[in-house]
PDB file of N, CA and C in Angstrom:
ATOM      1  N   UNK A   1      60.898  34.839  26.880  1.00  0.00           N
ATOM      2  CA  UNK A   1      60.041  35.896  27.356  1.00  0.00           C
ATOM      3  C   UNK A   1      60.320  36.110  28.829  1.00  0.00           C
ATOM      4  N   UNK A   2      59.981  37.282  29.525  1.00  0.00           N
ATOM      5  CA  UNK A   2      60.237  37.569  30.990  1.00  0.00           C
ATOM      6  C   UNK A   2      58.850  37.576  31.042  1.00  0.00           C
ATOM      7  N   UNK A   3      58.711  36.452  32.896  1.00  0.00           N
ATOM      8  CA  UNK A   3      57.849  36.934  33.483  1.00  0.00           C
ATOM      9  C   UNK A   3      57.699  36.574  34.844  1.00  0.00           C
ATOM     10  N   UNK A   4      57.330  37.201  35.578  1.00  0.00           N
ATOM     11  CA  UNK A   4      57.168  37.472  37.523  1.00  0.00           C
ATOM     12  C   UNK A   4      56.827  35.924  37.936  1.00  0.00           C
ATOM     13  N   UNK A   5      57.631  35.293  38.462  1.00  0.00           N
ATOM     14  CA  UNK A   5      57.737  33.974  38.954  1.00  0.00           C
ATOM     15  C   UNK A   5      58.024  34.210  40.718  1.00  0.00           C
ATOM     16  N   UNK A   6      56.793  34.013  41.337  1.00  0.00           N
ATOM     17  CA  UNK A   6      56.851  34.214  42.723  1.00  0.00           C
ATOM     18  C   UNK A   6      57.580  35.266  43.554  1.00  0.00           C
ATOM     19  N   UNK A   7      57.447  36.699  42.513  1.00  0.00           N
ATOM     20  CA  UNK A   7      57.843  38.083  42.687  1.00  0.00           C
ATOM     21  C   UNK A   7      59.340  38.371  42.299  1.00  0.00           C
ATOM     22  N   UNK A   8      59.652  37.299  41.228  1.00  0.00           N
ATOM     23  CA  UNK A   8      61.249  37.564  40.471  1.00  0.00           C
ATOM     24  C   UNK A   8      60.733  36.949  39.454  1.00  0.00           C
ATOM     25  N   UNK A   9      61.782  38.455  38.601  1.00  0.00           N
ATOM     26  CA  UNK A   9      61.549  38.495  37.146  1.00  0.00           C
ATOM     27  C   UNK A   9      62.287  37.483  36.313  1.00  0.00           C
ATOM     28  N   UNK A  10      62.327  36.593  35.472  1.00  0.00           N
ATOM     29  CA  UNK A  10      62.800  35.200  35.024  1.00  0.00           C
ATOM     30  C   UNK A  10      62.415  35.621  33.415  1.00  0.00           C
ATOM     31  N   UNK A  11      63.744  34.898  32.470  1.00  0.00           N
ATOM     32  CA  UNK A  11      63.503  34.126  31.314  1.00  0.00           C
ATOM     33  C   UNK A  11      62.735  33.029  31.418  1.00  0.00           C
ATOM     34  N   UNK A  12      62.056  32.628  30.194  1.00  0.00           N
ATOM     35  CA  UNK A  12      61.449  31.347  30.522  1.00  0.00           C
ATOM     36  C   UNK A  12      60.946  30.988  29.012  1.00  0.00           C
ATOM     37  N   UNK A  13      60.991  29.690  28.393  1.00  0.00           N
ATOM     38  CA  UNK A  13      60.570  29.725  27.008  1.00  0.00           C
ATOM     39  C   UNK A  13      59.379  28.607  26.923  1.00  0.00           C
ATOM     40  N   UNK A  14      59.009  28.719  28.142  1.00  0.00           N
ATOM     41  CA  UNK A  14      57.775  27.990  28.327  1.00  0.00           C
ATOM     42  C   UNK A  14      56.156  28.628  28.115  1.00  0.00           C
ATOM     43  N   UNK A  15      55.391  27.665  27.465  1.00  0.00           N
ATOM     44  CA  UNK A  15      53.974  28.677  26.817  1.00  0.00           C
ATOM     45  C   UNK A  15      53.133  28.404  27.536  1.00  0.00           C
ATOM     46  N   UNK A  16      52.878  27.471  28.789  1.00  0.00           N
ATOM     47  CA  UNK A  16      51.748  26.911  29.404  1.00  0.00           C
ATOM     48  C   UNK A  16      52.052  26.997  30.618  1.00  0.00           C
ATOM     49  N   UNK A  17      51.564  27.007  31.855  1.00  0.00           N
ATOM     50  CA  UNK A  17      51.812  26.461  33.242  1.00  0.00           C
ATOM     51  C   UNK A  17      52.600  25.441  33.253  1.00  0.00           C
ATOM     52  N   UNK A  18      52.412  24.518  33.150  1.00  0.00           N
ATOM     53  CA  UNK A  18      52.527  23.364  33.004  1.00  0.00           C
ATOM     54  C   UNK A  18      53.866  22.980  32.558  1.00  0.00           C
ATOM     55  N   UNK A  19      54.338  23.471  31.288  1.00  0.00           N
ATOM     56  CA  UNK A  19      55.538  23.496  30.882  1.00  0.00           C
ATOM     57  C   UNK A  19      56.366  24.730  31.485  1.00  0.00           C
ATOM     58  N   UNK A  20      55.888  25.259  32.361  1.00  0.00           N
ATOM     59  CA  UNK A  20      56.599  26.197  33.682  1.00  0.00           C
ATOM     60  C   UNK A  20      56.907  25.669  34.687  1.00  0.00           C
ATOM     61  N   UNK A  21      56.161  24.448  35.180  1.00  0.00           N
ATOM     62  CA  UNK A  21      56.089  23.808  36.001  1.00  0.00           C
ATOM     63  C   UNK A  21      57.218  22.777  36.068  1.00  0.00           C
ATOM     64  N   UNK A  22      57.369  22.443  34.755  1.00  0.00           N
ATOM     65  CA  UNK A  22      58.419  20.993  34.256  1.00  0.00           C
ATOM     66  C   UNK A  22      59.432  21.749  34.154  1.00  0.00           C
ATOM     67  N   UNK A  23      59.507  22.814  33.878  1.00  0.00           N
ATOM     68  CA  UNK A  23      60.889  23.908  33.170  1.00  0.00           C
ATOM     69  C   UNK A  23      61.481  24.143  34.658  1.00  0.00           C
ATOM     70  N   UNK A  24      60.893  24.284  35.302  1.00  0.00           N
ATOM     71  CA  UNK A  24      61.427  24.570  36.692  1.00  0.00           C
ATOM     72  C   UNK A  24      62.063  23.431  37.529  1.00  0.00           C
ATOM     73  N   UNK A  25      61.594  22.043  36.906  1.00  0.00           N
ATOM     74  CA  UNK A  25      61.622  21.024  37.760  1.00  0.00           C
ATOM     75  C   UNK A  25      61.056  20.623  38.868  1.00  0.00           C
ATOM     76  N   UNK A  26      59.684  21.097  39.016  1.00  0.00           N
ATOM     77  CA  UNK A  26      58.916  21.187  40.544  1.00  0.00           C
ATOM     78  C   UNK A  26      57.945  19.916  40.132  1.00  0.00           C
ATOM     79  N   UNK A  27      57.581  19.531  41.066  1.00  0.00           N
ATOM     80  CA  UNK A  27      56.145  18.275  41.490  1.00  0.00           C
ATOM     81  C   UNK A  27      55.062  18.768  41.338  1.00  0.00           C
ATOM     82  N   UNK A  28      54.517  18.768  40.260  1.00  0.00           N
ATOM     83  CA  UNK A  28      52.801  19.439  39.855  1.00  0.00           C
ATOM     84  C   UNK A  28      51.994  18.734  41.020  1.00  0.00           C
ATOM     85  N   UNK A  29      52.263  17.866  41.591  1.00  0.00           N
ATOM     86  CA  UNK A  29      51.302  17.061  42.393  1.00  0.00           C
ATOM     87  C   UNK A  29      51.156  17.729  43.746  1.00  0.00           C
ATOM     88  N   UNK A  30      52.914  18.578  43.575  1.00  0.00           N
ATOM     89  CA  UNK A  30      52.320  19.214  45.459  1.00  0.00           C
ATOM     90  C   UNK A  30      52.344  21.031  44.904  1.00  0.00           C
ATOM     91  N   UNK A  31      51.629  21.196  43.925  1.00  0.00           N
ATOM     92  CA  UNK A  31      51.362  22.898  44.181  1.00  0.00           C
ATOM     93  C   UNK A  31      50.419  23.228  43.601  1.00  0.00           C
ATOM     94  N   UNK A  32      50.364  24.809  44.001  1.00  0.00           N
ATOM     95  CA  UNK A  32      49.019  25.633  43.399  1.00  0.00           C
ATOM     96  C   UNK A  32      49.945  26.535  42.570  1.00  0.00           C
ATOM     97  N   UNK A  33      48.766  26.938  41.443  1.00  0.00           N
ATOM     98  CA  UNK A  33      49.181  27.714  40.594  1.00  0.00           C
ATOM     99  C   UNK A  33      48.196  29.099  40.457  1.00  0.00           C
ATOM    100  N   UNK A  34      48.826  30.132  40.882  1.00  0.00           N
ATOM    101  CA  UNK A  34      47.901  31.385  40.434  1.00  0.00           C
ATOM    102  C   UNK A  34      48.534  32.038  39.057  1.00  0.00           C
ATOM    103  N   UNK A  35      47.654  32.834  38.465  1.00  0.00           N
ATOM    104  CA  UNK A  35      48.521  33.238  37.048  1.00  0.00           C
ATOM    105  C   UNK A  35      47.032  35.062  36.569  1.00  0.00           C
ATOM    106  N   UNK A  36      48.297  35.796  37.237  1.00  0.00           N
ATOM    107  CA  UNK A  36      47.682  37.307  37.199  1.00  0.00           C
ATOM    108  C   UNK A  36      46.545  36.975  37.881  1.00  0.00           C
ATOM    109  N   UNK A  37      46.576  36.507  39.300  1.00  0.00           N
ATOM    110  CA  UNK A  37      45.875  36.584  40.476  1.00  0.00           C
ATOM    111  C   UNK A  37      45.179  36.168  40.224  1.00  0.00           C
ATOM    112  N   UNK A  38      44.690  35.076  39.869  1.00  0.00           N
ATOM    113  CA  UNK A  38      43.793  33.937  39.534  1.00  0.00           C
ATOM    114  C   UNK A  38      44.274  32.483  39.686  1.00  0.00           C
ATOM    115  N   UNK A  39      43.594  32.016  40.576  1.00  0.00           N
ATOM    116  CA  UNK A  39      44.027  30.564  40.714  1.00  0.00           C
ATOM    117  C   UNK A  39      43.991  29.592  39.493  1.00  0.00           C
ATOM    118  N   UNK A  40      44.456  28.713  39.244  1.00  0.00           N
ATOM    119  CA  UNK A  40      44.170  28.122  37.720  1.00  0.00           C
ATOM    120  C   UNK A  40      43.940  26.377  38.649  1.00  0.00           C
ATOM    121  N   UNK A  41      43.192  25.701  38.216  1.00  0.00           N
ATOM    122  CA  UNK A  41      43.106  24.194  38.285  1.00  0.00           C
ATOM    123  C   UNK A  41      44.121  23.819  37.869  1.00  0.00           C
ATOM    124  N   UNK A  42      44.805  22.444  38.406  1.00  0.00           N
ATOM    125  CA  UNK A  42      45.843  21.659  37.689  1.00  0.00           C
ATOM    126  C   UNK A  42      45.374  21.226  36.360  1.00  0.00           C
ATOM    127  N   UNK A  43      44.204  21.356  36.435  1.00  0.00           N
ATOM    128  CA  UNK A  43      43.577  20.410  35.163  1.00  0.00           C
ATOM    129  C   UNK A  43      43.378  21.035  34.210  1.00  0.00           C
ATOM    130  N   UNK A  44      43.898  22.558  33.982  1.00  0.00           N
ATOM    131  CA  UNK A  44      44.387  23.156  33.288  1.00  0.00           C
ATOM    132  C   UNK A  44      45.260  23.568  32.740  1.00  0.00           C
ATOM    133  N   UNK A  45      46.056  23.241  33.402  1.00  0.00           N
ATOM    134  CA  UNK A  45      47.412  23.904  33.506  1.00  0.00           C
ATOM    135  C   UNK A  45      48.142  23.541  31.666  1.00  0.00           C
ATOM    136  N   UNK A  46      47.877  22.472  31.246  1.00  0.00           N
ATOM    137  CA  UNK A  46      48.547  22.281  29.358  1.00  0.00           C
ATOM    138  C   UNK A  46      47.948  23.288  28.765  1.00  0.00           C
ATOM    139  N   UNK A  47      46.931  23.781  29.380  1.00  0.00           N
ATOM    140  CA  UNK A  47      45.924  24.931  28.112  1.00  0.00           C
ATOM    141  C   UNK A  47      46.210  26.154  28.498  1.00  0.00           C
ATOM    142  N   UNK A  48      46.879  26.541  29.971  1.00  0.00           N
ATOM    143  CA  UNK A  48      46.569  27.720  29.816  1.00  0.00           C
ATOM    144  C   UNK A  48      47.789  28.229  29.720  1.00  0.00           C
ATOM    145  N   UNK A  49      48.220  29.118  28.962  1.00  0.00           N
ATOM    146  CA  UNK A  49      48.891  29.923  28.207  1.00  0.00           C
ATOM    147  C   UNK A  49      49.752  31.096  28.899  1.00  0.00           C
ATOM    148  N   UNK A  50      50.997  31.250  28.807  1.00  0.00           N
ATOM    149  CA  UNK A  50      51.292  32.248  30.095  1.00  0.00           C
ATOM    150  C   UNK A  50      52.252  33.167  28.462  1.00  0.00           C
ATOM    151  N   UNK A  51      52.081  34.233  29.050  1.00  0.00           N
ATOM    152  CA  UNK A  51      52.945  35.340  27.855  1.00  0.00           C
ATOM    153  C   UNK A  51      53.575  36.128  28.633  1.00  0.00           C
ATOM    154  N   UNK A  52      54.217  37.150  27.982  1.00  0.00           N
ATOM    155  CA  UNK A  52      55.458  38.115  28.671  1.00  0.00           C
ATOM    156  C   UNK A  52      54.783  38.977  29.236  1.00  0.00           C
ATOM    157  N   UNK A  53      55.094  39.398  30.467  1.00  0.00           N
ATOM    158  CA  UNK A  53      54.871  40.231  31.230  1.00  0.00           C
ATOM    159  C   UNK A  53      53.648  39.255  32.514  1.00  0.00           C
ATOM    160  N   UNK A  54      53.415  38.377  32.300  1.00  0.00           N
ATOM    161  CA  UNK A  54      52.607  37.938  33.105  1.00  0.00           C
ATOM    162  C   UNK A  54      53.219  37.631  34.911  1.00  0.00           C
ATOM    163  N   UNK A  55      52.407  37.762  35.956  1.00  0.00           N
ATOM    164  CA  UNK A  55      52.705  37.650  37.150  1.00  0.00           C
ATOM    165  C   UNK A  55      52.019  35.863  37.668  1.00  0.00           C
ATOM    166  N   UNK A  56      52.947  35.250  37.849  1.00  0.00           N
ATOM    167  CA  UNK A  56      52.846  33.862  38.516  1.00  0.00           C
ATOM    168  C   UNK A  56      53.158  33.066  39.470  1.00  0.00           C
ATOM    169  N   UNK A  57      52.751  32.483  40.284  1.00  0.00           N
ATOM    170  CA  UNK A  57      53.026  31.642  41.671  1.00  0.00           C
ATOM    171  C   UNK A  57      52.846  30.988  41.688  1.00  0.00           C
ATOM    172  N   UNK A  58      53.754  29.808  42.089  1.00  0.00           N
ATOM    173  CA  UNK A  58      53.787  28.497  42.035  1.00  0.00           C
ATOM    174  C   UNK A  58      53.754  28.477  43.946  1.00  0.00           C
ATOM    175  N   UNK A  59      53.153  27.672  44.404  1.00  0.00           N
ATOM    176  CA  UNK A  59      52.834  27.793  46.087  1.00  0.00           C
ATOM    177  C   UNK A  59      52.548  25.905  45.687  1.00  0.00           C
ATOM    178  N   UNK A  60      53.897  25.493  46.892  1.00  0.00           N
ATOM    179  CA  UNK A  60      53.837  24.704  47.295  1.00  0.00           C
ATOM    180  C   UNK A  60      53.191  24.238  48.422  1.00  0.00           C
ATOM    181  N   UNK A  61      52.709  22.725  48.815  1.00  0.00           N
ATOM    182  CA  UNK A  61      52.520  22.478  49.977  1.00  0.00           C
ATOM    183  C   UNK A  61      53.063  22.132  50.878  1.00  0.00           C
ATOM    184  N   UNK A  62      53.138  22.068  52.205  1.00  0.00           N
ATOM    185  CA  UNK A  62      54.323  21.449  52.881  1.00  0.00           C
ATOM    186  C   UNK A  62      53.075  21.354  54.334  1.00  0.00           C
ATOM    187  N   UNK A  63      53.762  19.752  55.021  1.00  0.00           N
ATOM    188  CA  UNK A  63      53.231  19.398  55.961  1.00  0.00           C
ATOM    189  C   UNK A  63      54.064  20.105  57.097  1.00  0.00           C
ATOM    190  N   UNK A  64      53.440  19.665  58.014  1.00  0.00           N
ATOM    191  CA  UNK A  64      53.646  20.130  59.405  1.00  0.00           C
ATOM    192  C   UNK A  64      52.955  19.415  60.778  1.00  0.00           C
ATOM    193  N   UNK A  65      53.594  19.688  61.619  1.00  0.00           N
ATOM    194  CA  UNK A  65      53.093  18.912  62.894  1.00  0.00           C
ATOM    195  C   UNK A  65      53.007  19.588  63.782  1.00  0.00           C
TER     196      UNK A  65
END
């Protein structure tokens, strides 16, 4: 399915956040997830469900000094 991954359009055969998250290879521990402009909890992320055409951001954290 295609869908808007931090404003680029992507294949992806992943059904959850979560398995978007792993599909990508990123650290669930250092990001936020919005999904069609809604923030989602990590503690959601196995349930909630992403389909084609959907808009998503993965926003990392990063320190600084």
């Amino acid at each position: 399915m295609e869908i808007n991954l931090n404003g680029k359009k992507i294949q992806s055969r992943s059904k959850t956040i979560m398995e978007l998250v792993l599909e990508r290879d990123l650290n669930p521990g250092s990001l936020i997830a919005e999904l069609n402009y809604k923030i989602i909890k990590q503690e959601n992320w196995e349930k909630t469900a992403i389909k084609h055409g959907d808009n998503i951001e993965l926003l990392s954290f990063v320190q600084g000094g």
